[in-house]
Protein backbone atom coordinates (compact mmCIF):
# COMPACT_ATOMS: atom_id res chain seq x y z
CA UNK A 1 39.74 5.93 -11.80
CA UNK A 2 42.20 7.99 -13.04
CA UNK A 3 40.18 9.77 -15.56
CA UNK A 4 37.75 10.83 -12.84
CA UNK A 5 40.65 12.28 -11.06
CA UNK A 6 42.04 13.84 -13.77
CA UNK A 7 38.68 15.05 -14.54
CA UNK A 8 38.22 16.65 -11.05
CA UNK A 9 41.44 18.15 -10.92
CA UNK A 10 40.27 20.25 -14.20
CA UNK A 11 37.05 21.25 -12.57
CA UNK A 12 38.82 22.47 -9.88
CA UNK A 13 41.20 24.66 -12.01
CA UNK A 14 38.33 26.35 -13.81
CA UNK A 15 36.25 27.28 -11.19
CA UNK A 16 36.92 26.65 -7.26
CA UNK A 17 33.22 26.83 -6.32
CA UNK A 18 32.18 23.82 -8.12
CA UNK A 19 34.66 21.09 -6.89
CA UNK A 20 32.85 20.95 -3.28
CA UNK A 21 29.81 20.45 -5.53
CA UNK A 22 31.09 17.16 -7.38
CA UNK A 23 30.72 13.62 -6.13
CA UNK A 24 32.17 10.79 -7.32
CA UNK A 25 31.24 8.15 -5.31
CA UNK A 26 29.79 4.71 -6.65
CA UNK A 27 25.91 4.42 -6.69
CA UNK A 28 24.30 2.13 -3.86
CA UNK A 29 22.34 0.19 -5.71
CA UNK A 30 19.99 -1.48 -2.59
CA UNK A 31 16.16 -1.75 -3.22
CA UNK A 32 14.97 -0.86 0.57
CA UNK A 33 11.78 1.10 0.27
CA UNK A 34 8.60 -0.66 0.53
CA UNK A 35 10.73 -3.13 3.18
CA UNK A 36 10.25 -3.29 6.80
CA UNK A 37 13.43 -3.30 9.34
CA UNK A 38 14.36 -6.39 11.29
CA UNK A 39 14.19 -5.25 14.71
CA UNK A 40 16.42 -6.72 17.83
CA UNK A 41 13.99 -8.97 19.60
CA UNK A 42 11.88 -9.88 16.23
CA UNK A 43 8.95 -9.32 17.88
CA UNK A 44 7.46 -6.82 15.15
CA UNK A 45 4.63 -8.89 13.41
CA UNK A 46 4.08 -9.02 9.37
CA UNK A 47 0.87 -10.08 7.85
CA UNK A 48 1.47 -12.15 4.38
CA UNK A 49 0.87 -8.49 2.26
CA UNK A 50 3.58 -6.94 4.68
CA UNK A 51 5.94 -9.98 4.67
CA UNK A 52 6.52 -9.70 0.45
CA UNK A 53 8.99 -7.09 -0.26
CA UNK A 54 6.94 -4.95 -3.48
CA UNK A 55 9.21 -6.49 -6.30
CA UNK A 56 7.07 -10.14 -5.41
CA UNK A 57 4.33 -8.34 -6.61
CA UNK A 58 2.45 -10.48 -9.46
CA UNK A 59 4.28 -13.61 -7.97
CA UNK A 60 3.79 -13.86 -4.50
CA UNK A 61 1.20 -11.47 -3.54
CA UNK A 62 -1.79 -9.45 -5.51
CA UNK A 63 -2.48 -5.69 -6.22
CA UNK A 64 -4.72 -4.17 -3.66
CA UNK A 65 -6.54 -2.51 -6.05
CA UNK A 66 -7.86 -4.16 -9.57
CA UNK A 67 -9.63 -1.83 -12.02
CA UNK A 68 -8.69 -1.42 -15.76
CA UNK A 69 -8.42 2.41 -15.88
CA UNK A 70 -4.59 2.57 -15.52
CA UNK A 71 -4.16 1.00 -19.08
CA UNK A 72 -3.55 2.44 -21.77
CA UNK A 73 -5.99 5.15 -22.57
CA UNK A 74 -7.80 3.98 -19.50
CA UNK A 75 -10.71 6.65 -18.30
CA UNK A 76 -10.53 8.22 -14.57
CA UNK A 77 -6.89 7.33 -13.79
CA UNK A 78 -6.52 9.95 -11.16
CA UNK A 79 -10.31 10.07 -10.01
CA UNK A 80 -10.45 6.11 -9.34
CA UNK A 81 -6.97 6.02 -7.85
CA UNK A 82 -8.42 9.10 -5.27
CA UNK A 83 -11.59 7.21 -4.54
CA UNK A 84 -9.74 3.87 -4.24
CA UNK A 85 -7.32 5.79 -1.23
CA UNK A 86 -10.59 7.19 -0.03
CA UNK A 87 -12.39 4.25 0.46
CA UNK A 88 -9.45 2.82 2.41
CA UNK A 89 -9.31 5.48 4.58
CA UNK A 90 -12.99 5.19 5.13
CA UNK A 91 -12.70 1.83 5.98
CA UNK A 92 -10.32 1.79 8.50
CA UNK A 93 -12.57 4.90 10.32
CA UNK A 94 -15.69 3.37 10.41
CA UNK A 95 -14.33 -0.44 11.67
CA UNK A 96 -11.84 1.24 13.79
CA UNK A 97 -9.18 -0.79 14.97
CA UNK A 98 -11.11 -3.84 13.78
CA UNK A 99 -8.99 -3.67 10.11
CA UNK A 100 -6.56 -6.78 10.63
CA UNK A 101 -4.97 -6.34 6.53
CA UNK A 102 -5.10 -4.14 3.89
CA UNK A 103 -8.40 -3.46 2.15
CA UNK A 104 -8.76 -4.86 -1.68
CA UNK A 105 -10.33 -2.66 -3.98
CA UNK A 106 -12.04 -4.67 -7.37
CA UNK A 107 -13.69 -2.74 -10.00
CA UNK A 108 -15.84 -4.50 -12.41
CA UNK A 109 -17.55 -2.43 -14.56
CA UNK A 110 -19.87 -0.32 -12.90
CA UNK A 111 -19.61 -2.25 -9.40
CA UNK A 112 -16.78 -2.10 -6.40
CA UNK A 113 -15.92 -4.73 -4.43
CA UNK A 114 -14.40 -3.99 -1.24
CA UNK A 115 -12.63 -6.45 0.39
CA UNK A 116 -10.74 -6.88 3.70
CA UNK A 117 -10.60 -9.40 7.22
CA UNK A 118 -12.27 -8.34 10.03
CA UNK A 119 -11.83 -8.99 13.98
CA UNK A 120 -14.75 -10.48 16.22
CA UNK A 121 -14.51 -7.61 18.32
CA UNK A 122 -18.09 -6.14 18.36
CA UNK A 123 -21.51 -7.79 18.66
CA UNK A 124 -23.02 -9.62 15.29
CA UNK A 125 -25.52 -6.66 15.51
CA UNK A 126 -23.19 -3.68 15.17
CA UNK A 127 -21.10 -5.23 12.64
CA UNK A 128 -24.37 -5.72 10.40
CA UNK A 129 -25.06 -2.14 11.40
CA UNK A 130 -21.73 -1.69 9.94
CA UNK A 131 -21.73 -3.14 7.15
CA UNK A 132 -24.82 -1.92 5.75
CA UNK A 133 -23.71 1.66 6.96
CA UNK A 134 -20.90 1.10 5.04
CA UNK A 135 -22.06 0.09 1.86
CA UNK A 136 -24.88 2.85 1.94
CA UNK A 137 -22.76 5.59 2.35
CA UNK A 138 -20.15 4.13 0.05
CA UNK A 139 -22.81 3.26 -2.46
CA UNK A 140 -24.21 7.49 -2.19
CA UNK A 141 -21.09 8.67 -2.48
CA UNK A 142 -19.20 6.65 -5.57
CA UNK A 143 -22.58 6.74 -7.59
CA UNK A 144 -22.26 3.09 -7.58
CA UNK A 145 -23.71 -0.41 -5.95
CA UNK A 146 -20.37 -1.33 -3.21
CA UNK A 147 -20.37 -5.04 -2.03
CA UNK A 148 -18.01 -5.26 0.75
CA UNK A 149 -16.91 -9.14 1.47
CA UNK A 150 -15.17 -8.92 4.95
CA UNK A 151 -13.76 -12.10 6.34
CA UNK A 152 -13.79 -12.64 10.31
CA UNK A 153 -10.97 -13.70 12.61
CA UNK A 154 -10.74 -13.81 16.57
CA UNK A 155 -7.52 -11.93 16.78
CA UNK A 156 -4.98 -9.44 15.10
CA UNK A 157 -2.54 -12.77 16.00
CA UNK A 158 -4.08 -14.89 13.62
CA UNK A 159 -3.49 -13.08 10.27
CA UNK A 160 0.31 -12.94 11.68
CA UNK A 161 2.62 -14.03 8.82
CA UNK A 162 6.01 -13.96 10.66
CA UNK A 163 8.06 -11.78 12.66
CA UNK A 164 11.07 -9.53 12.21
């Protein structure tokens, strides 16, 4: 402590300006990004993706998005990470509100696999509508066959995790 000190009281001496511009203060080393905040009446629901802070990932919970172009001297890095945030987005615009987790993107080879759960909120009709819209347009677009493999459930409430 004292060198610091000492230290700062030379700064100071050579040049005024730069002594407001010096901190000294001890790092914070807390991991909170990628966390959600408890709130005061824990009422905020987690699914089991949201619930795992990002530092479980590979032990508790998956990537949501499995292709082998980010290895080393992997092909299309930027292009399939762009098409893997526009198929998301896609996804939750087309089954609006229906989305109840995150959408899993799996590569292999030359074929996507787009996978996410689904509520029963619409008729069986316009959900095959959906689907097949989906995968059509997907399937023009990423010059590629798209499978999607959507899971149902009644409600939002049961892919609830916990709450915080």
């Amino acid at each position: 402590m004292q060198s610091k000190l000492s230290a700062v009281g030379q700064i100071t001496q050579m040049k005024p300006g730069l002594a407001s511009q010096l901190h000294t203060s001890a790092p914070v080393c807390r991991v909170v990004s990628g966390k959600y905040r408890i709130t005061k009446k824990r009422d905020r629901p987690l699914t089991y993706e949201m619930a795992n802070p990002p530092h479980f990932i590979a032990h508790r919970k998956s990537w949501n998005s499995w292709n082998t172009s980010s290895m080393k001297d992997g092909l299309r890095r930027s292009e399939t990470a762009v098409e893997d945030e526009f198929i998301r987005r896609f996804m939750n615009g087309t089954w609006h509100g229906l989305v109840c987790s995150e959408v899993i993107i799996k590569r292999q080879f030359n074929h996507i696999r787009v996978a996410a759960i689904i509520r029963r909120a619409v008729s069986p009709t316009k959900m095959y509508f959906l689907l097949g819209y989906t995968e059509e347009l997907l399937a023009n677009w990423l010059q590629c066959p798209v499978t999607l493999e959507l899971q149902t459930v009644d409600s939002f409430q049961d892919v609830v995790f916990k709450y915080i």
